[in-house]
Protein backbone atom coordinates (compact mmCIF):
# COMPACT_ATOMS: atom_id res chain seq x y z
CA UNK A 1 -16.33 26.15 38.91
CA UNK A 2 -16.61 22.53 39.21
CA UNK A 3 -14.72 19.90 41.68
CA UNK A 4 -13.85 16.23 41.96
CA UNK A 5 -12.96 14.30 45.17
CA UNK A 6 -9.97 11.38 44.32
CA UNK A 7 -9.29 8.07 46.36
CA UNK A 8 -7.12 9.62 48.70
CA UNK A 9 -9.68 12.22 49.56
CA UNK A 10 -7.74 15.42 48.16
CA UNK A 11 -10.71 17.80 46.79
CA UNK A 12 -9.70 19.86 43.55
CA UNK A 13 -11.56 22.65 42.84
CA UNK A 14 -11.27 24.23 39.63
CA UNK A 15 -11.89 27.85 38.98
CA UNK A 16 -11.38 29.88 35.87
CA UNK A 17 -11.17 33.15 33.60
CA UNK A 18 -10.52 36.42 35.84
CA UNK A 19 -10.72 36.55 39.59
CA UNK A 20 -11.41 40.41 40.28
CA UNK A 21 -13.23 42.93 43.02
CA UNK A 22 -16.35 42.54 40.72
CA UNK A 23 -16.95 38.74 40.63
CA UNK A 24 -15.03 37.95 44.25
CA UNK A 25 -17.92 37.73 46.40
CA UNK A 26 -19.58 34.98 44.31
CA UNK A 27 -16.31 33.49 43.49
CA UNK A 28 -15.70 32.87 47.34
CA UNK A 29 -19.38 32.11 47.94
CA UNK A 30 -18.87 28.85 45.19
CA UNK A 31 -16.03 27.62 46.95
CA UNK A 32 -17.25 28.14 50.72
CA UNK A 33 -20.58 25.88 49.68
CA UNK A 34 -18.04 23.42 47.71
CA UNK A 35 -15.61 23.37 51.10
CA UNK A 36 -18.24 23.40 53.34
CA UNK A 37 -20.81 20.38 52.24
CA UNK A 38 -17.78 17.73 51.27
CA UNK A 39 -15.53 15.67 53.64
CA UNK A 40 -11.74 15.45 52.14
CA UNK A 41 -8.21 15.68 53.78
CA UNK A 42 -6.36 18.19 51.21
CA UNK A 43 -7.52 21.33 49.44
CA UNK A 44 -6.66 21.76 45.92
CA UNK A 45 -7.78 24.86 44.23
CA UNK A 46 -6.39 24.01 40.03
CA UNK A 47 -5.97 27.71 38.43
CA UNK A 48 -4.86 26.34 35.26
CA UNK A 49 -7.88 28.35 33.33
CA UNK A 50 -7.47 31.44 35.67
CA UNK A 51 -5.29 34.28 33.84
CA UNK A 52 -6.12 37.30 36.37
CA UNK A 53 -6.13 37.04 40.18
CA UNK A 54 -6.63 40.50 41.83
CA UNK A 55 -6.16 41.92 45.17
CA UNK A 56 -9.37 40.60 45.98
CA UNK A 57 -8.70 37.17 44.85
CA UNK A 58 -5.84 36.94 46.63
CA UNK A 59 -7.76 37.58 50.07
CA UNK A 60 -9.92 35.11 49.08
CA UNK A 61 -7.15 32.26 48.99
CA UNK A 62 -5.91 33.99 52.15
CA UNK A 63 -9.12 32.86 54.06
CA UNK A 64 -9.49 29.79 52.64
CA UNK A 65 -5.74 29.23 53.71
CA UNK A 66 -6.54 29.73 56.94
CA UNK A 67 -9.77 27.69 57.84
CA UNK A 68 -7.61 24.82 55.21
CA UNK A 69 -4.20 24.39 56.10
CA UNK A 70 -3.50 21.77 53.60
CA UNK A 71 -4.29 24.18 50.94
CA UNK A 72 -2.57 23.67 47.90
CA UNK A 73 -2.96 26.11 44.96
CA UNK A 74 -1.59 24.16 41.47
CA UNK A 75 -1.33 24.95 37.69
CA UNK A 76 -0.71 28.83 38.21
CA UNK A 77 -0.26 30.66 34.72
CA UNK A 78 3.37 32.51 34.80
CA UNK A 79 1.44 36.07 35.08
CA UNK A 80 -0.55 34.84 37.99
CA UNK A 81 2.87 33.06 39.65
CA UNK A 82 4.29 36.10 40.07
CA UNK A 83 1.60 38.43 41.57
CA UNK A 84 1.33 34.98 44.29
CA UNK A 85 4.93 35.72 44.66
CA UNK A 86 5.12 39.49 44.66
CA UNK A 87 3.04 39.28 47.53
CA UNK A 88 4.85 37.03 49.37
CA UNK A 89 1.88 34.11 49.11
CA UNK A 90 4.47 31.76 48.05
CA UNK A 91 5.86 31.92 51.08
CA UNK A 92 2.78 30.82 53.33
CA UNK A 93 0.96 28.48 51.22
CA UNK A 94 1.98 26.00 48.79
CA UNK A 95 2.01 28.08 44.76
CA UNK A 96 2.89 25.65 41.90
CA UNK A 97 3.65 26.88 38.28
CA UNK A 98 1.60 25.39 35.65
CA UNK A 99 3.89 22.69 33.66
CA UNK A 100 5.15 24.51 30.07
CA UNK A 101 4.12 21.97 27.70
CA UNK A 102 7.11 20.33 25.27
CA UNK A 103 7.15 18.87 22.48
CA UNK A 104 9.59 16.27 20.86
CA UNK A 105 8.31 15.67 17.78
CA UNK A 106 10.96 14.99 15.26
CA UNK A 107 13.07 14.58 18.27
CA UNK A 108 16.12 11.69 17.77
CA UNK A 109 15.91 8.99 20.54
CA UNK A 110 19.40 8.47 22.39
CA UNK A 111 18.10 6.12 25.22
CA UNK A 112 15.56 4.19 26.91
CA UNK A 113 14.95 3.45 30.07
CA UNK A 114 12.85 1.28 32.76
CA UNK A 115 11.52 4.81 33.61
CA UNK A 116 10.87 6.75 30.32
CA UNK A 117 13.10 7.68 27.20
CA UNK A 118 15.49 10.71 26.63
CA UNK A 119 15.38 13.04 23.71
CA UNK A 120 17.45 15.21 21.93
CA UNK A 121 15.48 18.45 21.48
CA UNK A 122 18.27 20.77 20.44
CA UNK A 123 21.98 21.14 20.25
CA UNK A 124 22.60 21.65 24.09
CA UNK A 125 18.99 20.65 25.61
CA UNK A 126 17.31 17.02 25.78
CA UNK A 127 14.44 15.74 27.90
CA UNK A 128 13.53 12.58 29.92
CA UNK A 129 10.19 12.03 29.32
CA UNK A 130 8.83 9.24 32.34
CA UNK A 131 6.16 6.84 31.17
CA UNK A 132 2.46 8.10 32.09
CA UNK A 133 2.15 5.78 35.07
CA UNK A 134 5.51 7.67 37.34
CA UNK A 135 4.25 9.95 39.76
CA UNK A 136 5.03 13.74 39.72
CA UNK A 137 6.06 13.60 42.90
CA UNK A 138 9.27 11.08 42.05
CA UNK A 139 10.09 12.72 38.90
CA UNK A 140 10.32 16.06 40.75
CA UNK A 141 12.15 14.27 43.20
CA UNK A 142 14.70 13.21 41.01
CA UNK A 143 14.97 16.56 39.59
CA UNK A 144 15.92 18.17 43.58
CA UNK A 145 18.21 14.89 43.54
CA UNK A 146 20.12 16.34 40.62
CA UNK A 147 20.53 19.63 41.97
CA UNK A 148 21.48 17.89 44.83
CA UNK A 149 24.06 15.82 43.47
CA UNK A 150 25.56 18.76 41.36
CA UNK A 151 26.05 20.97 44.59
CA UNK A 152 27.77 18.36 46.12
CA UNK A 153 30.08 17.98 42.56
CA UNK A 154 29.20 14.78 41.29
CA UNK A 155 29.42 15.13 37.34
CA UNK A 156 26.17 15.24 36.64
CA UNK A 157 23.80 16.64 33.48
CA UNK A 158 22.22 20.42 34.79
CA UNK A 159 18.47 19.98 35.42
CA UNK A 160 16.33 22.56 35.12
CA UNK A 161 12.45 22.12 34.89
CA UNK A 162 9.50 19.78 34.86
CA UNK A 163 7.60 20.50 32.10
CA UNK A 164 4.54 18.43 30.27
CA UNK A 165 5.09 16.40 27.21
CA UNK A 166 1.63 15.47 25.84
CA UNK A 167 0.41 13.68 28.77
CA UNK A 168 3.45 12.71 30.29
CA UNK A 169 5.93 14.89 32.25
CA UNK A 170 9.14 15.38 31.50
CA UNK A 171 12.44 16.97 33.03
CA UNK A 172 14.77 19.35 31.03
CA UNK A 173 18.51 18.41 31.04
CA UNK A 174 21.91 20.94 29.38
CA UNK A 175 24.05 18.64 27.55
CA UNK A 176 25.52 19.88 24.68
CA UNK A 177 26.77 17.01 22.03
CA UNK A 178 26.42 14.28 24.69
CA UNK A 179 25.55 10.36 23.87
CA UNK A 180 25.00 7.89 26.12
CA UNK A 181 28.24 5.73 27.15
CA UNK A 182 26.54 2.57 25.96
CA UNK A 183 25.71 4.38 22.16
CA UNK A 184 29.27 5.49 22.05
CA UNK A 185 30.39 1.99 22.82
CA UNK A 186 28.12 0.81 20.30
CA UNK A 187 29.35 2.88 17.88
CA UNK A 188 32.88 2.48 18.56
CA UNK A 189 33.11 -1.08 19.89
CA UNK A 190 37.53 -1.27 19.25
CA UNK A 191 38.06 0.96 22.20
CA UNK A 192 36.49 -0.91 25.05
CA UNK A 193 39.87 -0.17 27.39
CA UNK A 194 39.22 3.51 26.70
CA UNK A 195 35.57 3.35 27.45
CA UNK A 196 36.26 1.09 30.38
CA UNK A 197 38.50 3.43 31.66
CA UNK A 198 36.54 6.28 31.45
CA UNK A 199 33.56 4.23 32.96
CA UNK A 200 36.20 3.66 36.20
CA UNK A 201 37.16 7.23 36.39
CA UNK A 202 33.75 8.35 36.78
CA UNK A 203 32.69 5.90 39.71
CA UNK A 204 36.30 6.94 40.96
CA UNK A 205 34.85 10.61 41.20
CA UNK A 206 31.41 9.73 42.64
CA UNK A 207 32.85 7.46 45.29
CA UNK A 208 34.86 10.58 46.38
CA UNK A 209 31.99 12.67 47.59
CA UNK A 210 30.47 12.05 51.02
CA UNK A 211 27.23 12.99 52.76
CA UNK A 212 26.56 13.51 55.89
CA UNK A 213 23.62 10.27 57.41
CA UNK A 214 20.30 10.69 56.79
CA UNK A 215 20.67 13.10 54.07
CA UNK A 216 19.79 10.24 51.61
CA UNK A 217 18.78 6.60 51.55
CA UNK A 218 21.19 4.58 53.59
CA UNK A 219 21.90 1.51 51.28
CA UNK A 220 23.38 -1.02 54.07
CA UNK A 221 20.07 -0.19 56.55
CA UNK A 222 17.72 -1.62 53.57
CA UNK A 223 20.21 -4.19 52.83
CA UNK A 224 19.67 -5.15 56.44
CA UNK A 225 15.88 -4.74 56.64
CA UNK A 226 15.86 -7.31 54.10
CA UNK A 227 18.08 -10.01 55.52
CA UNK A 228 15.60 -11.88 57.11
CA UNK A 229 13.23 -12.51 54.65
CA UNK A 230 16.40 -13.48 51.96
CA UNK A 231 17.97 -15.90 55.00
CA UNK A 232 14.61 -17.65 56.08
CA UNK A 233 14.44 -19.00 52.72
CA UNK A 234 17.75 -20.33 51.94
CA UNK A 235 19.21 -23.50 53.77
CA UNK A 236 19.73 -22.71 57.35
CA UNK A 237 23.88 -22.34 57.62
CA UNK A 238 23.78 -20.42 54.49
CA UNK A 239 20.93 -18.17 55.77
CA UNK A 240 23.05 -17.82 58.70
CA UNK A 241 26.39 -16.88 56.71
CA UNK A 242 24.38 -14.21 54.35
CA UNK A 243 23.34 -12.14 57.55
CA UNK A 244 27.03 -12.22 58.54
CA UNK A 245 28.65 -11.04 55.77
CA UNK A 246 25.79 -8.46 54.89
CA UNK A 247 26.29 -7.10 58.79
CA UNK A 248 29.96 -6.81 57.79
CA UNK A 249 29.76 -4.61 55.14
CA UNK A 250 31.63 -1.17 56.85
CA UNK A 251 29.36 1.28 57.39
CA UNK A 252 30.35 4.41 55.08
CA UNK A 253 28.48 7.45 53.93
CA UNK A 254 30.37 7.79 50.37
CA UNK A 255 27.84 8.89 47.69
CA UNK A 256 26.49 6.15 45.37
CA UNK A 257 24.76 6.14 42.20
CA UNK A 258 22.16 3.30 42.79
CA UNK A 259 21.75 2.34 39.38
CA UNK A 260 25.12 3.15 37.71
CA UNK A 261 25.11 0.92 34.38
CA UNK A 262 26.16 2.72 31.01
CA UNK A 263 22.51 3.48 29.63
CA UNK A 264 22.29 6.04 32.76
CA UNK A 265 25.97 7.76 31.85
CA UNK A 266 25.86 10.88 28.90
CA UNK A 267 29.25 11.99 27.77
CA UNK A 268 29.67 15.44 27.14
CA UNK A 269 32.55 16.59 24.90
CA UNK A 270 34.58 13.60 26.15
CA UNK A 271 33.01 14.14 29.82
CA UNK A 272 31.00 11.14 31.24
CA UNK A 273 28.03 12.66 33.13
CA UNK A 274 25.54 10.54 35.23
CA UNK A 275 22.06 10.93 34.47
CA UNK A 276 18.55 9.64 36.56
CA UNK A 277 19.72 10.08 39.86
CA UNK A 278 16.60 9.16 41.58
CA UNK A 279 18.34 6.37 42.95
CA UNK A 280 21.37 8.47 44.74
CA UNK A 281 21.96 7.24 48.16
CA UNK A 282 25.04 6.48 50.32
CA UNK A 283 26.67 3.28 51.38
CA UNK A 284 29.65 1.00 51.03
CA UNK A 285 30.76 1.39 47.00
CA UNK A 286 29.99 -2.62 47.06
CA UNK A 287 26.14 -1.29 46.49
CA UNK A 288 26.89 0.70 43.48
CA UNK A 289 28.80 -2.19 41.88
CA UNK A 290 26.40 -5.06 43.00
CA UNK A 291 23.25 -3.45 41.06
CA UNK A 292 24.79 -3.00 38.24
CA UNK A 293 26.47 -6.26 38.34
CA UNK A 294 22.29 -7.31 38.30
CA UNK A 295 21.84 -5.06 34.94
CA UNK A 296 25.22 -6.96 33.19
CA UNK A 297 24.57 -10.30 34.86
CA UNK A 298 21.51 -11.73 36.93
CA UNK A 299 19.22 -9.90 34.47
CA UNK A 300 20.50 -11.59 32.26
CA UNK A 301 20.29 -14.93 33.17
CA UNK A 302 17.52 -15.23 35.10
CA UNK A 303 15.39 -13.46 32.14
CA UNK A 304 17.46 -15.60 29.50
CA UNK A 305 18.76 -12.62 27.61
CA UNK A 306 21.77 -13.35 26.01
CA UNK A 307 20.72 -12.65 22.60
CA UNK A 308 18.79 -9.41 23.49
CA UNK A 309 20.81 -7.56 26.61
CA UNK A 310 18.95 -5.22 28.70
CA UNK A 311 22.23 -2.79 27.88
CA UNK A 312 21.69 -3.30 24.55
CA UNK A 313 25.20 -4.30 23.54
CA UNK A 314 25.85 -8.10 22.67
CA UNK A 315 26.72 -10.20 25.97
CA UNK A 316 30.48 -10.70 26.03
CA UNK A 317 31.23 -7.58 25.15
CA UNK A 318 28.98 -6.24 28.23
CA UNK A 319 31.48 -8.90 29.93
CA UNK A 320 34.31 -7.40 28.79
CA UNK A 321 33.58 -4.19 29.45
CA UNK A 322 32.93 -4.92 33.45
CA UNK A 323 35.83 -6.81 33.65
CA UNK A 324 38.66 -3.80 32.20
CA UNK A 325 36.13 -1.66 34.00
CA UNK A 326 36.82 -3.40 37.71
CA UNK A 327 40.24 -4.10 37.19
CA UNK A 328 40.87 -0.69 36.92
CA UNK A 329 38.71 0.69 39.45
CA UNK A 330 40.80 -1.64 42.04
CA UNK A 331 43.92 -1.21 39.72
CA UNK A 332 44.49 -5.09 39.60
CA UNK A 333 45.68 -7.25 36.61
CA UNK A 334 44.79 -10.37 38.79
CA UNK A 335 42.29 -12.61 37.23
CA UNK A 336 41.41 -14.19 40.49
CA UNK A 337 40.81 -10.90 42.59
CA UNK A 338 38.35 -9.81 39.94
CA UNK A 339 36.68 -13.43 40.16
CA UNK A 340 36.51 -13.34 44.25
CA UNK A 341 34.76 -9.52 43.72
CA UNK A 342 32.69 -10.81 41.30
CA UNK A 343 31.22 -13.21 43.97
CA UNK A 344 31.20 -10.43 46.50
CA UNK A 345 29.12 -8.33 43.92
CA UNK A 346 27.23 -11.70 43.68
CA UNK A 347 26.20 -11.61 47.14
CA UNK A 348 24.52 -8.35 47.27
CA UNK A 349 23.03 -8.00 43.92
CA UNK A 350 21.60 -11.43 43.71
CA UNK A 351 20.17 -11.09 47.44
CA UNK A 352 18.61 -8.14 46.13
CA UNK A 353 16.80 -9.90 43.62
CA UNK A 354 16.06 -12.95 45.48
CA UNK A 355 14.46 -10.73 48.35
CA UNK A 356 12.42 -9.41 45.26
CA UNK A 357 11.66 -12.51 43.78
CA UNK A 358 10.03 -13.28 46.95
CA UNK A 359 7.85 -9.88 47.72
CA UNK A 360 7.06 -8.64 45.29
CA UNK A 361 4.21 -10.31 42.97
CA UNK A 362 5.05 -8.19 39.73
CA UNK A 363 8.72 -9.10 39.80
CA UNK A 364 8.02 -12.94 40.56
CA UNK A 365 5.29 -13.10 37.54
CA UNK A 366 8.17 -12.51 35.14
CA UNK A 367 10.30 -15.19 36.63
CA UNK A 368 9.89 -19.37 35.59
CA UNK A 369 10.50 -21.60 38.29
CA UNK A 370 14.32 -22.23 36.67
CA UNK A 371 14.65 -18.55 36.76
CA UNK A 372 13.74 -18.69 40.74
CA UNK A 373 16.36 -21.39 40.58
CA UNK A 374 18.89 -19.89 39.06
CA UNK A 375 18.70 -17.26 41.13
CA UNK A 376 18.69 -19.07 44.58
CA UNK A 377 21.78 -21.28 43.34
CA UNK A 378 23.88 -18.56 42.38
CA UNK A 379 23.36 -16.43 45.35
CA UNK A 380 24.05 -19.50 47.81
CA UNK A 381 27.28 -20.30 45.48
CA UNK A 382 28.41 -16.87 45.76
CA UNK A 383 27.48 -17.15 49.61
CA UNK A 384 30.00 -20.53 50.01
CA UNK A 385 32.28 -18.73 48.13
CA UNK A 386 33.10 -15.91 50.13
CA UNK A 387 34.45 -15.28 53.79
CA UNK A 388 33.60 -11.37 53.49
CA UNK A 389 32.38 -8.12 51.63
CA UNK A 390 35.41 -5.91 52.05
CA UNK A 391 36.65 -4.55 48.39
């Protein structure tokens, strides 16, 4: 048995081989000295190496449950899981399965993200392995935010587990002959209209489901929380007119991707699908369509990519494909309502970034001073340009 205390004070314990009436007494006599001579906020007893817990074992969590209510009990083999939740201990202390391990060697790429990269593993299975630095707590997150989103009927891939690739974690996603929109664009780059349209249809059906407050982030609150930081640093009338127009933004608790470019949508047998829904929240649709207006655009140009796209795809056809997109999504053939949304998109997305650009240091260090620039002229241009946010 041997133990480690982390930054945050959470003691792990780890125990191992068989916990039975024979070895019990001693077992609970290690971890009552352990418990008793070290100062920490949360108990963590790791049974990754334990295969047998017995009747006796399980008292002996049962005491150390009660004198540690922050007991958590991690890495449980599948044999041991289910005599925890035969016994109903599931259901008064915290039991987590140990992590199957996956593997995706040999495994064909089909996209990359900020977060990790997806893999096809089989005909009708892929994974999204996260890069070793996301926490297990978002990525498991993301995975109740799926089953979230699919209960509610946005078309979304079927999650099923977390497991452990290498020493990264992964989630387990059901798509059978799926690519990402982007690769099928890629690959087919005469039938933007089509893909445009399908693109639309999809936001159409996501901006169709509604949630009832506080069930999810609330995407015009943060806007706000962030208004005075973006308006204190732009010229004082403009500053002014940005609060305005952000306040005016109706208040609306329609579903929204967060992140809703084409890397993050799998079609599946001619069915677009959205995938990392971490970001779900609700909000005005202007939200959905001003971040990834930031992905097509402000990237972009603030990070001079015209000749390597963050989507992947070469620049104007990215432009192209926003613009059929839009125009059908607000079923307009008018060249200057798609430029005045544009600016509207503008608004948000580039206030966004600027309130970034301004707290936080890892974002700025990747920006030049003409990138800051850029940035601050087109979101006061897009600020003069504009009397409103309504779509």
């Amino acid at each position: 048995m041997e133990y480690t205390i982390d930054y945050d004070k959470n003691l792990t314990i780890t125990l191992h081989g068989r916990i039975d009436t024979v070895n019990s007494p001693v077992v609970e006599k290690e971890l009552s000295e352990i418990i008793g001579k070290e100062e920490f906020t949360n108990l963590i007893l790791d049974l990754g190496d334990v295969s047998f817990v017995s009747s006796a074992g399980l008292r002996i969590f049962l005491r150390v449950k009660q004198s540690n209510a922050n007991l958590k009990i991690t890495n449980v083999c599948q044999d041991v899981y289910e005599v925890f939740e035969m016994t109903g201990f599931t259901e008064i202390m915290d039991v987590q399965k140990a992590y199957r391990q996956f593997s995706i060697d040999g495994c064909e790429v089909i996209g990359k993200g900020a977060c990790g990269t997806v893999y096809r593993v089989s005909d009708d299975t892929i994974v999204k392995v996260f890069k070793p630095d996301c926490d297990l707590e978002d990525i498991k997150r993301e995975r109740d935010i799926s089953h979230k989103a699919f209960i509610l009927g946005i078309p979304t891939a079927i999650s099923y587990d977390v497991v452990k690739v290498g020493d990264c974690y992964g989630t387990v996603y059901e798509l059978l002959n799926c690519d990402t929109l982007k690769g099928m664009i890629a690959k087919d780059p005469t039938n933007l209209e089509k893909y445009a349209k399908m693109y639309s249809d999809l936001l159409h059906a996501l901006h169709k489901s509604k949630v009832e407050p506080g069930t999810l982030p609330d995407m015009k609150a943060a806007a706000m929380e962030r208004t005075a930081v973006v308006a204190s640093n732009l010229p004082k009338e403009v500053g002014e007119k940005y609060v305005r127009l952000i306040e005016s933004i109706p208040t609306e608790y329609t579903v929204l991707h967060g992140d809703c470019h084409i890397k993050n949508i799998m079609v599946q047998n001619g069915e677009p699908l959205f995938i990392d829904m971490d970001t779900l929240c609700y909000g005005n649709p202007i939200f959905d369509f001003a971040r990834a207006y930031n992905a097509y655009f402000t990237y972009t140009e603030i990070f001079n990519q015209q000749n390597d796209h963050f989507i992947g795809l070469p620049y104007q056809m990215v432009k192209d494909l926003w613009k059929l997109t839009i125009m059908d999504y607000f079923d307009t053939k008018d060249p200057e309502r798609y430029e005045v949304l544009m600016k509207k998109f503008a608004v948000v997305g580039c206030g966004y970034l600027f309130h970034h650009a301004l707290t936080s240091t890892k974002f700025s260090a990747r920006m030049s001073e003409e990138s800051l620039k850029w940035l601050t002229d087109a979101l006061i241009d897009a600020i003069n340009s504009v009397d409103n946010l309504l779509l």
